[in-house]
Structure formats: structure tokens, C-alpha cells
Protein backbone atom coordinates (compact mmCIF):
# COMPACT_ATOMS: atom_id res chain seq x y z
CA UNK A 1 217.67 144.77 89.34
CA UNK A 2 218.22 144.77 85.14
CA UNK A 3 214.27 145.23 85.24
CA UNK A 4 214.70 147.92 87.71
CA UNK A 5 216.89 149.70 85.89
CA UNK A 6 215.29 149.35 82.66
CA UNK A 7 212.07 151.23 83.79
CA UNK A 8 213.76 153.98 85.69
CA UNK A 9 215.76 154.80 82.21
CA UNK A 10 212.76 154.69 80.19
CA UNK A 11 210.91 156.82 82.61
CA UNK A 12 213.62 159.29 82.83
CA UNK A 13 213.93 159.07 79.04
CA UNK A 14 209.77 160.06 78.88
CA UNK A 15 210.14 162.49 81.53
CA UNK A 16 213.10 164.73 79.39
CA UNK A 17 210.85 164.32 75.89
CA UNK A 18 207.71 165.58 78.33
CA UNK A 19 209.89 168.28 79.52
CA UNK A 20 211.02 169.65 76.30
CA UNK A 21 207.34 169.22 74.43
CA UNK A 22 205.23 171.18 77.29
CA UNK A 23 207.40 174.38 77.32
CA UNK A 24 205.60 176.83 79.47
CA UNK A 25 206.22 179.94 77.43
CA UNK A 26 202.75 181.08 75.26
CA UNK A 27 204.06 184.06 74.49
CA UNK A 28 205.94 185.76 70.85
CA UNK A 29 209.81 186.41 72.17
CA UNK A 30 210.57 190.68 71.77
CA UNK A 31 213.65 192.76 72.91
CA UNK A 32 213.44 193.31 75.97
CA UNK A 33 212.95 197.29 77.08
CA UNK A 34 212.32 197.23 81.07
CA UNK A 35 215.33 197.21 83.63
CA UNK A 36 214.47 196.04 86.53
CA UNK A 37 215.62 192.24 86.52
CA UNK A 38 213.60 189.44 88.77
CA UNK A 39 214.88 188.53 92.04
CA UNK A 40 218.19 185.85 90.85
CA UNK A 41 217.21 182.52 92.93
CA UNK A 42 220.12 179.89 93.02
CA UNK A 43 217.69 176.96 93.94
CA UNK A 44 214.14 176.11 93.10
CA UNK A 45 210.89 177.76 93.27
CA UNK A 46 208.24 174.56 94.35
CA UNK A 47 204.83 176.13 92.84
CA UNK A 48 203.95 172.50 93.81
CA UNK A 49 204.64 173.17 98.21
CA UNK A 50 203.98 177.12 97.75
CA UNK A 51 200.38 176.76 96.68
CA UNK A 52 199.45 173.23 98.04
CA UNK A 53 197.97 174.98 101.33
CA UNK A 54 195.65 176.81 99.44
CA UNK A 55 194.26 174.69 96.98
CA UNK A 56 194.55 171.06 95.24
CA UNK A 57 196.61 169.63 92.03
CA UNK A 58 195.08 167.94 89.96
CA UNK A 59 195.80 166.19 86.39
CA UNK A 60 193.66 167.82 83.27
CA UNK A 61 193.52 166.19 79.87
CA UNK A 62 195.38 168.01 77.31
CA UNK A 63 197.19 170.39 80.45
CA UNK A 64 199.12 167.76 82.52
CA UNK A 65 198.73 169.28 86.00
CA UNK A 66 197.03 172.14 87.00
CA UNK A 67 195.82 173.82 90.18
CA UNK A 68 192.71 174.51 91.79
CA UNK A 69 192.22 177.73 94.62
CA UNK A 70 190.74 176.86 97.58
CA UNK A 71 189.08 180.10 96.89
CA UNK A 72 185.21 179.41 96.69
CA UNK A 73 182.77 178.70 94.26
CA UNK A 74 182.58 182.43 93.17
CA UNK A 75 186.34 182.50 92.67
CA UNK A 76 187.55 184.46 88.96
CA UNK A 77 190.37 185.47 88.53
CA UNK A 78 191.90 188.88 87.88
CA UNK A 79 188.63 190.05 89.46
CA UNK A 80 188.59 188.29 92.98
CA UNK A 81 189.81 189.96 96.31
CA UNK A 82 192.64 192.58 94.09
CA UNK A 83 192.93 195.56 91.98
CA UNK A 84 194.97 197.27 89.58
CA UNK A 85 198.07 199.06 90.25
CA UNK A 86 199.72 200.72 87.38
CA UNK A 87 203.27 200.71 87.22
CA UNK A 88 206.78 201.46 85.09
CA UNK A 89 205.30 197.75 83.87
CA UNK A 90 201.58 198.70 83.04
CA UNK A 91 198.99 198.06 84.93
CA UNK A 92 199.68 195.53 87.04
CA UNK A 93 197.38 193.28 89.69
CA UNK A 94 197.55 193.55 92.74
CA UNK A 95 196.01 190.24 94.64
CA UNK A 96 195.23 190.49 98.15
CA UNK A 97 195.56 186.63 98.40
CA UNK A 98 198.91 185.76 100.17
CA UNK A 99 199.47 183.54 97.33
CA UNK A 100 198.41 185.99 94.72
CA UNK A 101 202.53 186.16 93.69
CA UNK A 102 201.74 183.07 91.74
CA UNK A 103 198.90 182.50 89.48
CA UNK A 104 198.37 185.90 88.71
CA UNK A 105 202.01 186.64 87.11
CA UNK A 106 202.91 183.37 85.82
CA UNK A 107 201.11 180.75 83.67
CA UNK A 108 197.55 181.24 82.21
CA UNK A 109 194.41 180.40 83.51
CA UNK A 110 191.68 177.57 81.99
CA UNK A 111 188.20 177.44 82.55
CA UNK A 112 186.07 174.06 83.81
CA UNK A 113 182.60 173.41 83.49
CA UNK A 114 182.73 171.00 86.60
CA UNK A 115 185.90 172.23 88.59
CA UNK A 116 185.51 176.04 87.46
CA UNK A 117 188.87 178.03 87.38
CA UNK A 118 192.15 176.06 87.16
CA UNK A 119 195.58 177.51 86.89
CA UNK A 120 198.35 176.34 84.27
CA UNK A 121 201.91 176.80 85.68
CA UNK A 122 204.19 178.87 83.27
CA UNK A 123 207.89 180.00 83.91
CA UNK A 124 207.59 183.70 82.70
CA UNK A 125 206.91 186.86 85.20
CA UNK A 126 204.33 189.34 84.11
CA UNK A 127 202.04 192.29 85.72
CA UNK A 128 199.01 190.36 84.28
CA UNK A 129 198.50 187.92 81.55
CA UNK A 130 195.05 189.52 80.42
CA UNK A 131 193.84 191.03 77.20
CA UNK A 132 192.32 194.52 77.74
CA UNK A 133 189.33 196.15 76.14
CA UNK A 134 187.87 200.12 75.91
CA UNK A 135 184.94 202.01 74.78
CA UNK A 136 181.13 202.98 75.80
CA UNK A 137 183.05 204.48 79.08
CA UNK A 138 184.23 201.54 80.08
CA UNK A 139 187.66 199.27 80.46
CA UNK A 140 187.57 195.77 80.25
CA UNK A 141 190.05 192.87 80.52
CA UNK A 142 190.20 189.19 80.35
CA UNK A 143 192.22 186.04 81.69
CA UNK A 144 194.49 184.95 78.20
CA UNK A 145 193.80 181.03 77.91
CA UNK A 146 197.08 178.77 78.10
CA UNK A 147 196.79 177.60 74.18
CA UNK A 148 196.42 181.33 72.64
CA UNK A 149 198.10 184.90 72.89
CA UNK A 150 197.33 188.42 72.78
CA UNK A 151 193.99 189.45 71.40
CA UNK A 152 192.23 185.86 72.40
CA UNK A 153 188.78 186.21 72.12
CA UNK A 154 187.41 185.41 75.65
CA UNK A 155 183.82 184.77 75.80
CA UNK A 156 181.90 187.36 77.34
CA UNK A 157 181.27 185.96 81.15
CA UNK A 158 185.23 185.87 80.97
CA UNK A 159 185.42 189.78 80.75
CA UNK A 160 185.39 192.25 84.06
CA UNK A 161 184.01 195.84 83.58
CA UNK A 162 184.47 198.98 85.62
CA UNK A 163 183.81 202.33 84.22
CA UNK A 164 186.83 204.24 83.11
CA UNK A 165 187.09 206.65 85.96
CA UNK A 166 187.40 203.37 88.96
CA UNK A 167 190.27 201.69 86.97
CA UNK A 168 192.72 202.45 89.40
CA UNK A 169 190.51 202.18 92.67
CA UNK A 170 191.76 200.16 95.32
CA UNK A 171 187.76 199.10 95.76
CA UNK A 172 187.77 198.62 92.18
CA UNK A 173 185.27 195.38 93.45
CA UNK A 174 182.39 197.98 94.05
CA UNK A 175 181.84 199.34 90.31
CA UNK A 176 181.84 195.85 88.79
CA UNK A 177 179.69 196.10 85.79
CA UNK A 178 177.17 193.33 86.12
CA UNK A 179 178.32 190.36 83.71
CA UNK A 180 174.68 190.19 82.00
CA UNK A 181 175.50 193.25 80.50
CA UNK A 182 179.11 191.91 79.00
CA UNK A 183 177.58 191.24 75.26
CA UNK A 184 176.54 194.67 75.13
CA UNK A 185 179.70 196.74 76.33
CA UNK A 186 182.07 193.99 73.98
CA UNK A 187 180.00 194.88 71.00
CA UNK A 188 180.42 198.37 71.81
CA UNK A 189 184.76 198.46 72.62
CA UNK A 190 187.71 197.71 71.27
CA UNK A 191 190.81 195.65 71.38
CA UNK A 192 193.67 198.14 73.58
CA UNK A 193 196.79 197.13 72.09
CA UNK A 194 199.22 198.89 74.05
CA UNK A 195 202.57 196.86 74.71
CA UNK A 196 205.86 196.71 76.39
CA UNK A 197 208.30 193.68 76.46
CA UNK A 198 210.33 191.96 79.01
CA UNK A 199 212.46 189.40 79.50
CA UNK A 200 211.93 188.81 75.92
CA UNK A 201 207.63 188.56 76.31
CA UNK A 202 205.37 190.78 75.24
CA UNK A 203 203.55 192.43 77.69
CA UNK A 204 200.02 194.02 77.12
CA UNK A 205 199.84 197.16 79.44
CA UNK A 206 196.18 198.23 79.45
CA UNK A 207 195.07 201.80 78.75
CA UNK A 208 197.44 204.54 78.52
CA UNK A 209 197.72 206.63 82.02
CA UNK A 210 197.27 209.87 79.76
CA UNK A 211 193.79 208.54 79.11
CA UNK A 212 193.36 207.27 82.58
CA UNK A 213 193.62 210.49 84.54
CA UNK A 214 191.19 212.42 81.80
CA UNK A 215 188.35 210.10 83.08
CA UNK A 216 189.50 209.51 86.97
CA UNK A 217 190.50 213.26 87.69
CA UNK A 218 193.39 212.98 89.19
CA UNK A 219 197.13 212.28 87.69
CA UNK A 220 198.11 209.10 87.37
CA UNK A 221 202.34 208.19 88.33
CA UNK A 222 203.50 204.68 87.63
CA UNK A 223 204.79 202.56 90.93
CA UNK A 224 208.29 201.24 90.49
CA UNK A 225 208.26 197.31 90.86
CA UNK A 226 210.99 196.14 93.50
CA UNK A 227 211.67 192.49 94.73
CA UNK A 228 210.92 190.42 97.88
CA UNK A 229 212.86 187.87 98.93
CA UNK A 230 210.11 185.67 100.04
CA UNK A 231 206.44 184.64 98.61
CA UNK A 232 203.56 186.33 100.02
CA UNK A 233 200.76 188.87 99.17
CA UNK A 234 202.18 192.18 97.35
CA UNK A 235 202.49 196.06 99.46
CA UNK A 236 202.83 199.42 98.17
CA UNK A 237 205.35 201.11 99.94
CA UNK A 238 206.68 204.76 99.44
CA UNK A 239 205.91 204.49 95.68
CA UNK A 240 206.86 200.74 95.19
CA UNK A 241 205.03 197.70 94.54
CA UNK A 242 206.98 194.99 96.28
CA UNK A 243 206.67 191.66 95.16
CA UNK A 244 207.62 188.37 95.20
CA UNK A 245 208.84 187.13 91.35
CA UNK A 246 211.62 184.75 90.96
CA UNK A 247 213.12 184.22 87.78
CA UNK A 248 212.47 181.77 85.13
CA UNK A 249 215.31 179.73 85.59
CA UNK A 250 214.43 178.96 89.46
CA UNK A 251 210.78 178.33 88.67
CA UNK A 252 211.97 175.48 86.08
CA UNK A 253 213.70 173.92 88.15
CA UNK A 254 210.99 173.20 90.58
CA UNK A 255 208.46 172.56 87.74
CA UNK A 256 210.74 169.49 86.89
CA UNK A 257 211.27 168.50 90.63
CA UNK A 258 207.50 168.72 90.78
CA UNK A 259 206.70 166.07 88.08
CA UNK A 260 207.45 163.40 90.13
CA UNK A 261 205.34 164.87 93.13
CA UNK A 262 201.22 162.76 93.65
CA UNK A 263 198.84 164.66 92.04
CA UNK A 264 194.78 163.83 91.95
CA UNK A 265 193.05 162.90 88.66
CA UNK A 266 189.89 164.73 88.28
CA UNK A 267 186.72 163.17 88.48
CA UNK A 268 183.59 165.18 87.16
CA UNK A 269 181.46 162.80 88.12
CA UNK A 270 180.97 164.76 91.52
CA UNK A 271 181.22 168.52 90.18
CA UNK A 272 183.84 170.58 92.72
CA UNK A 273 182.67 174.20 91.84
CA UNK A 274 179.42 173.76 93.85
CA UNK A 275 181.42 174.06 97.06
CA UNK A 276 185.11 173.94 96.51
CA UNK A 277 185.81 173.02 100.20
CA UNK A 278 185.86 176.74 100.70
CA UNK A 279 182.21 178.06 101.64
CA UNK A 280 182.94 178.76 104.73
CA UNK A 281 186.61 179.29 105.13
CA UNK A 282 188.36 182.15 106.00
CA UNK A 283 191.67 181.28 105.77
CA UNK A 284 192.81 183.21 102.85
CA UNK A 285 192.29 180.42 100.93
CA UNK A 286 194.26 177.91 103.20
CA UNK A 287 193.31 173.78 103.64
CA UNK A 288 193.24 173.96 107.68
CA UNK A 289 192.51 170.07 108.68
CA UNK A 290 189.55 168.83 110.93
CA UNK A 291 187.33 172.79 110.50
CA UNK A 292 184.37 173.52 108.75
CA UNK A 293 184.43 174.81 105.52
CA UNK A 294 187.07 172.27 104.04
CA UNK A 295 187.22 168.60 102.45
CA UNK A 296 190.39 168.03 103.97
CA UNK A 297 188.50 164.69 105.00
CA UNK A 298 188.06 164.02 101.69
CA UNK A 299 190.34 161.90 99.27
CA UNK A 300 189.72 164.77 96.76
CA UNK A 301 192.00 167.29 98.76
CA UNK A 302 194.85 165.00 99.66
CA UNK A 303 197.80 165.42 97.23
CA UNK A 304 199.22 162.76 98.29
CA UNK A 305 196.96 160.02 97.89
CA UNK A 306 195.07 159.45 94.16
CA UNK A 307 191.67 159.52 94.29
CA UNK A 308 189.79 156.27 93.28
CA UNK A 309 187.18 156.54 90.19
CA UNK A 310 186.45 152.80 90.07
CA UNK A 311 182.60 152.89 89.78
CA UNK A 312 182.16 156.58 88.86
CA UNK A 313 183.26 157.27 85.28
CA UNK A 314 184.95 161.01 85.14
CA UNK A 315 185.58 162.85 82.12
CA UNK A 316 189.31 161.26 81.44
CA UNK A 317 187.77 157.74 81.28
CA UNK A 318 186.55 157.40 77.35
CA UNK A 319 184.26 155.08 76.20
CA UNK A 320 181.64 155.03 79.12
CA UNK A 321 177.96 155.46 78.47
CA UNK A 322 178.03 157.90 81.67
CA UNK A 323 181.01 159.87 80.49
CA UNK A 324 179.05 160.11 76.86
CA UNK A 325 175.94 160.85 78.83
CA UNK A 326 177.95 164.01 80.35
CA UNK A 327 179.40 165.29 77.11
CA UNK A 328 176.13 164.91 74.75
CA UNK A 329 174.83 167.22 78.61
CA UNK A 330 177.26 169.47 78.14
CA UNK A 331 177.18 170.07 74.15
CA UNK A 332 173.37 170.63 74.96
CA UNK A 333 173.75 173.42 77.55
CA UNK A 334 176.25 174.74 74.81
CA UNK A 335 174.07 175.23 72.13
CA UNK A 336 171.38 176.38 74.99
CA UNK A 337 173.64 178.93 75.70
CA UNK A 338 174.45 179.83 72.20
CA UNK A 339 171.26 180.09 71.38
CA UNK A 340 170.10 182.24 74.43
CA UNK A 341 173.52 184.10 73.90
CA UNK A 342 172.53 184.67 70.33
CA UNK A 343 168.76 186.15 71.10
CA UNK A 344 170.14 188.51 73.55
CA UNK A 345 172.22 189.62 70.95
CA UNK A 346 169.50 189.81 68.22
CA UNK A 347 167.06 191.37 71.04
CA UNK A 348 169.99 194.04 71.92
CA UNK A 349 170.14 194.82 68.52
CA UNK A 350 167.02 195.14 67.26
CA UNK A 351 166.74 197.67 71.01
CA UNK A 352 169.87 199.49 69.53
CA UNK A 353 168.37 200.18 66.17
CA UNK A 354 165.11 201.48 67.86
CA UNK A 355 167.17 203.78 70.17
CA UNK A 356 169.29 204.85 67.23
CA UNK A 357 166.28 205.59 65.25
CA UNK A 358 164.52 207.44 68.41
CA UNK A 359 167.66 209.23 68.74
CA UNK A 360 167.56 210.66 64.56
CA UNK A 361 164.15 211.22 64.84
CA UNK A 362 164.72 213.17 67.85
CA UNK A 363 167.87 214.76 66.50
CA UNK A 364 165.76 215.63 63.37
CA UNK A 365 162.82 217.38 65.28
CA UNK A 366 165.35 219.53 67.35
CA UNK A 367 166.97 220.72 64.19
CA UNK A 368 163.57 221.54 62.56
CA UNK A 369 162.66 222.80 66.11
CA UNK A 370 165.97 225.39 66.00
CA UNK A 371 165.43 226.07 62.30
CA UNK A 372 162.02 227.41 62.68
CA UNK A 373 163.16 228.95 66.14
CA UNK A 374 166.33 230.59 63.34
CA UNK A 375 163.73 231.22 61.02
CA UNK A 376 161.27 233.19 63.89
CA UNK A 377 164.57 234.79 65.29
CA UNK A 378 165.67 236.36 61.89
CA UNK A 379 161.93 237.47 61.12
CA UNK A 380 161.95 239.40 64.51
CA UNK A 381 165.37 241.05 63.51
CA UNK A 382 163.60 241.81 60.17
CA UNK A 383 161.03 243.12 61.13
CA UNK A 384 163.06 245.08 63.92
CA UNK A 385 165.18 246.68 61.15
CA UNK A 386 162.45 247.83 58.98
CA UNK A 387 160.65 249.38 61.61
CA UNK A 388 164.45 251.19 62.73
CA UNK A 389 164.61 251.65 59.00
CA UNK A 390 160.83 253.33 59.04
CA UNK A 391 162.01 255.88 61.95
CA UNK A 392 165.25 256.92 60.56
CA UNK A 393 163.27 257.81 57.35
CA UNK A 394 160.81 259.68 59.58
CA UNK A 395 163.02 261.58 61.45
CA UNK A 396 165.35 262.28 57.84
CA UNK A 397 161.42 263.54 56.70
CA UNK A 398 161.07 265.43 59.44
CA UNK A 399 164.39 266.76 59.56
CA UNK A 400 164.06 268.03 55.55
CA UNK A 401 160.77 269.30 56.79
CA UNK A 402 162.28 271.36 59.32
CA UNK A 403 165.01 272.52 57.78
CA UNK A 404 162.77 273.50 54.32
CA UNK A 405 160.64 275.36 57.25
CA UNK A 406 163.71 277.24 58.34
CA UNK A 407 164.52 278.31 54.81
CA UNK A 408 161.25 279.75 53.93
CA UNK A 409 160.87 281.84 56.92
CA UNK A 410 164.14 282.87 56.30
CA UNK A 411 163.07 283.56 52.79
CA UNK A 412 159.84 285.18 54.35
CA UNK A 413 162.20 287.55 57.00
CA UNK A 414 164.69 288.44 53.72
CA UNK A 415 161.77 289.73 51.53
CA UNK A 416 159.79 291.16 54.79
CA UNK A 417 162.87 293.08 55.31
CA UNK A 418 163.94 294.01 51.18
CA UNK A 419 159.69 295.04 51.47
CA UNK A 420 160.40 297.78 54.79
CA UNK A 421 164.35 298.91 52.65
CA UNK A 422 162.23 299.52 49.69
CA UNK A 423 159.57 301.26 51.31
CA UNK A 424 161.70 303.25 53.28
CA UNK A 425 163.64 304.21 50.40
CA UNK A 426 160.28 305.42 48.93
CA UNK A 427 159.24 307.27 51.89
CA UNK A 428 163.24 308.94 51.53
CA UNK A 429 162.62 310.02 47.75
CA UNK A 430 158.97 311.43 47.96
CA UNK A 431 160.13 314.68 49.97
CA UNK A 432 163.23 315.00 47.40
CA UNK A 433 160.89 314.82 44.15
CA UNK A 434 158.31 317.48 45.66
CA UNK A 435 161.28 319.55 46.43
CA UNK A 436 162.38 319.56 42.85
CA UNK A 437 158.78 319.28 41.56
CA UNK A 438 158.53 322.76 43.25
CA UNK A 439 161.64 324.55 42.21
CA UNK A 440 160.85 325.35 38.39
CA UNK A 441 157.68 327.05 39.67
CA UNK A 442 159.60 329.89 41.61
CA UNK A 443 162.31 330.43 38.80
CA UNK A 444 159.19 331.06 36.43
């Protein structure tokens, strides 16, 4: 009984350091701004029972324990089966998953090699804990990894594309930008470091709704974020996005109840992202026993019973040759990928500085092209002036011409006329001098 005793203090001693070293908040503390509060729970919030049913927990090195969607191989989130609502919070996602509530408000999300994406619990309510990008005509954003904050550089297959205009699309899943073309749009956009804060957190809110209704056409009215009382997939409902978000408070208390809950330890060995259990299922994710499409048969989806890795070393068992074997795999298809990663980039560059120079070449024969087309333009006008020029000095000519015309036969008409005055004056005074010419005669 002593013995007894003994262990359940120590573990209850490890269990309170544990608690208090693996805070779940990743986030710099602000004032908070926003007024609507969470929905006050009393009790507990059990991620642990809530999201069993649609998925597995597991126990990751370095994370404690995570989960795992039962969502299919294809499964990212932030991208998968949603869309973005934008709200008196930012823009917020929407997930059409009934369990969507969850993972993509609280905690961050961790990428696998073998198991592919795994979510880390956290405590603190968000619209979306993603970093957002802009530029090229396109908006981009990210998953935020649990060990770093805003402005995390994701690598590029982590990013999501849509062009600016299908932001707020409810089929926002049918403009997808194609992720082979992610190194060239990050190159070419920028960090968007719009913020709000609540509860303390600061909140990244995407692009402004100014800028969003300039490239959609149409105006753009945040959706006021009210409370359910019970978990399930989001509605929008006479301008409201109703959702379920308990507060921090409730959510810690079930993370602690949860400790003592079975969890699986992963084994890599047998990579889950090939299949996931979920190929074929239909159940919004759900683990329905005894169908197609699901491992429920398998030790690997029972929570409650550990599965066995005697025999098959998995990446938590150090010092195995198969385990080394893995990793030295892994580091290889790393520095495959780097290296691929960095020719695209060198061969997208090099294609960039060919298109810039086509484009200044081509810029620099249409300006030559509209200066000689000036040049052409002002000779017409030119030579259209003189020749305006030319005809007004004709017609001036003409018009001296004429008018010098006028004057001498005016002239011509005054001395033609002074000629007939003087001649009739003439004709006047010859019968006047014979008359006197006569009169001396007679006297004599």
C-alpha cells in the first residue's frame, strides 16, 4: 500500500511539472480589442472524446499527444472541404467537417513525413491560426507550426493560393492554384501583416476587405461571430457565423483530464498517410466499425489499446540500424528535394530574367516605334502648316494684287475723267477767245 502510494504521488507530482512546462499558448499576449466573449463552460471540454470518432491519438516525440483526421491521404488543412468567411474577427475558416470547431481554431498544426498532418491541442480560440501572404494577384496563407508565431516561414507545399478575386468564394476549392507553382507566386508576394487581438492573442486577419472587394467586385460586410452551445460544423445565419468555441478555461480542464486517457505510440515503420483508414469513407471523417474504408480492425485505430512495436523499430525507438536506415532515407529525399527545389528556383529565374529582358526590349522597340510614329506625326503637321502658311501668303498676294488693281483703275477712271473736265473746259474757252479775238477788229 506505502509502494502504492509512493508511485501515485510521484506520478501526480510529474503530471503537475508536465502540466505547467507544455503550456499550450504560442502566441505574444496583446490587449484585447474584440467584444464578443467565448461561450462560459462550467465543466470540461474532452478534445480527447470530441474528436476520437474521427480520427486517432497518438504520442509524437517532442509534442506529447497529438491527433490524426480520419480525413484521407489528401487531407491539408485550412484548404480541405472549407472556405473563408470574413468576419468582425478577420477572415475566418469556415470547415465543413462536423468537427471543424476544433483543430481549425485551437492549437497548431505539424507536419509528418510518414503520418502526414497531425494536430497539436492548444487552449486559445481563433478564426485561423495561419500566416497570410499577397501579391502577383494572388492571396496566400499557411498553417503556423506549434513551435513558432506570426510570420513563420512555411515551406512552399504548405501554402494555398487562390487569385484575389475567389478569396471569399464559398467554392473557394475550384481556383486552387496548383502547388507546383507555390515557389514562384512566394517569390513574387509579401508577408500581410494585418492584426487584431483577443483574449489577449494576436490575431492575424488576412487582407483588408477594402482591398478585397476592389478585386472580387462586390462589397465585402464582416459576419458577426455568435456562440453555439454544442460542437458541430459552423452555419451562417442572417449575417452570423455560429460556432462552437468554448473558452480557455473549460478546454484546460479537459486537456488535464485527458492525460491520463490510452493513447497509441506511432510507429513509422508502416507509413499511415498512404491510406489513413479513410479511402473510402464517407463518414465525414468518422471511425464506423466492421465497413470498408476503415482500420478499425486494426490495433493502430484503437485508443484504447497501445499498439505493439516489438519487432518493427519506429521512429521513437533510437539506436536501431532500421530506425537509422529511415532517417539517413529521409535526410536523402531532403537534400533531393532541396536540390530539385533549388533548380526550379534557379530555372524560374534565369526564365524571369529572359521575360524581363523580352519585356525591355519590347518596351524599348514600342517607344522607338511611337517616337518615330511622334516624329512622322509632327512632320505631317509641319508640313501641313507650311503648305496653310504657303496659301495664306497666296491669297495675302493675291489680295495686294487685287486691291493694287483696284487702285490703278481707279487712278486710270480719275485721270480719264480730269482728261474729258479739261477738254471740255477747252472746248468752253475756244468760242470765248474768238469772240474777243474778233471784237478789236470792229472797233477799228
Amino acid at each position: 500500500m506505502k509502494t502504492l502510494i509512493k508511485h501515485t504521488g510521484l506520478s501526480l507530482l510529474l503530471i503537475s511539472f508536465f502540466l505547467g512546462s507544455c503550456a499550450s499558448t504560442y502566441y505574444t499576449p496583446y490587449s484585447s480589442d474584440v467584444p464578443q466573449q467565448q461561450v462560459q463552460v462550467s465543466g470540461s471540454i474532452s478534445f480527447y472524446d470530441e474528436l476520437s470518432p474521427y480520427g486517432r491519438w497518438v504520442n509524437y516525440p517532442g509534442y506529447d499527444r497529438v491527433w490524426i483526421p480520419n480525413a484521407g491521404s489528401d487531407f491539408r488543412p485550412y484548404y480541405s472541404n472549407g472556405h473563408w468567411v470574413y468576419t468582425d474577427y478577420g477572415w475566418t475558416w469556415m470547415s465543413d467537417y462536423s468537427w471543424g470547431w476544433a483543430p481549425f481554431h485551437y492549437g497548431r498544426w505539424l507536419y509528418d513525413d510518414f503520418q502526414g498532418w497531425m494536430w497539436v491541442p492548444g487552449n486559445d480560440w481563433g478564426p485561423a491560426w495561419v500566416n497570410w501572404r499577397t501579391g502577383g494577384d494572388y492571396y496566400g496563407w499557411a498553417p503556423m507550426g506549434p513551435q513558432y508565431d506570426y510570420g513563420y516561414n512555411a515551406p512552399a507545399p504548405y501554402w494555398a493560393f487562390v487569385p484575389r478575386q475567389y478569396i471569399n468564394s464559398p467554392r473557394i476549392n475550384n481556383y486552387y492554384v496548383n502547388n507546383s507553382r507555390n515557389v514562384t507566386i512566394i517569390n513574387n508576394t509579401t508577408v500581410i501583416n494585418n492584426t487584431n487581438t483577443y483574449n489577449r492573442n494576436r490575431i492575424y486577419t488576412g487582407p483588408s476587405a477594402n482591398e478585397v472587394q476592389r478585386y472580387a467586385g462586390q462589397p465585402i460586410r464582416p459576419v458577426r461571430v455568435t456562440d453555439t452551445n454544442r460542437p458541430g460544423a459552423g452555419r451562417v445565419d442572417n449575417n452570423q457565423l455560429r460556432i462552437y468555441r468554448p473558452d480557455a478555461t473549460a478546454i484546460q480542464r479537459g486537456r488535464e483530464a485527458d492525460r491520463a486517457r490510452p493513447v497509441q505510440n506511432i510507429d513509422n515503420s508502416r507509413p499511415s498517410r498512404i491510406d489513413n483508414g479513410n479511402s473510402n469513407n464517407t463518414n465525414n471523417g468518422r471511425i464506423t466499425p466492421n465497413q470498408p474504408g476503415n482500420n478499425n480492425n486494426n490495433p493502430s485505430n484503437r485508443p484504447n489499446q497501445p499498439v505493439d512495436n516489438n519487432n518493427r523499430p519506429s521512429r521513437i525507438t533510437p539506436g536501431t540500424t532500421t530506425d537509422q536506415s529511415q532517417q539517413q532515407q529521409r535526410i536523402q529525399r531532403d537534400q533531393q528535394v532541396q536540390q530539385q527545389q533549388q533548380i526550379q528556383r534557379q530555372q524560374q529565374q534565369q526564365q524571369q530574367r529572359i521575360q524581363r529582358d523580352q519585356q525591355v526590349q519590347q518596351q524599348a522597340q514600342r517607344q522607338q516605334q511611337q517616337q518615330q510614329q511622334q516624329q512622322e506625326q509632327q512632320r505631317i503637321q509641319r508640313a501641313q502648316q507650311q503648305q496653310q502658311q504657303q496659301q495664306q501668303q497666296q491669297q495675302e498676294q493675291q489680295r495686294v494684287q487685287r486691291a493694287q488693281q483696284e487702285q490703278q483703275q481707279q487712278q486710270k477712271q480719275q485721270q480719264e475723267q480730269q482728261r474729258i473736265q479739261r477738254d471740255q473746259q477747252q472746248q468752253q474757252q475756244q468760242p470765248q477767245q474768238q469772240q474777243q479775238s474778233e471784237r478789236p477788229s470792229r472797233v477799228g
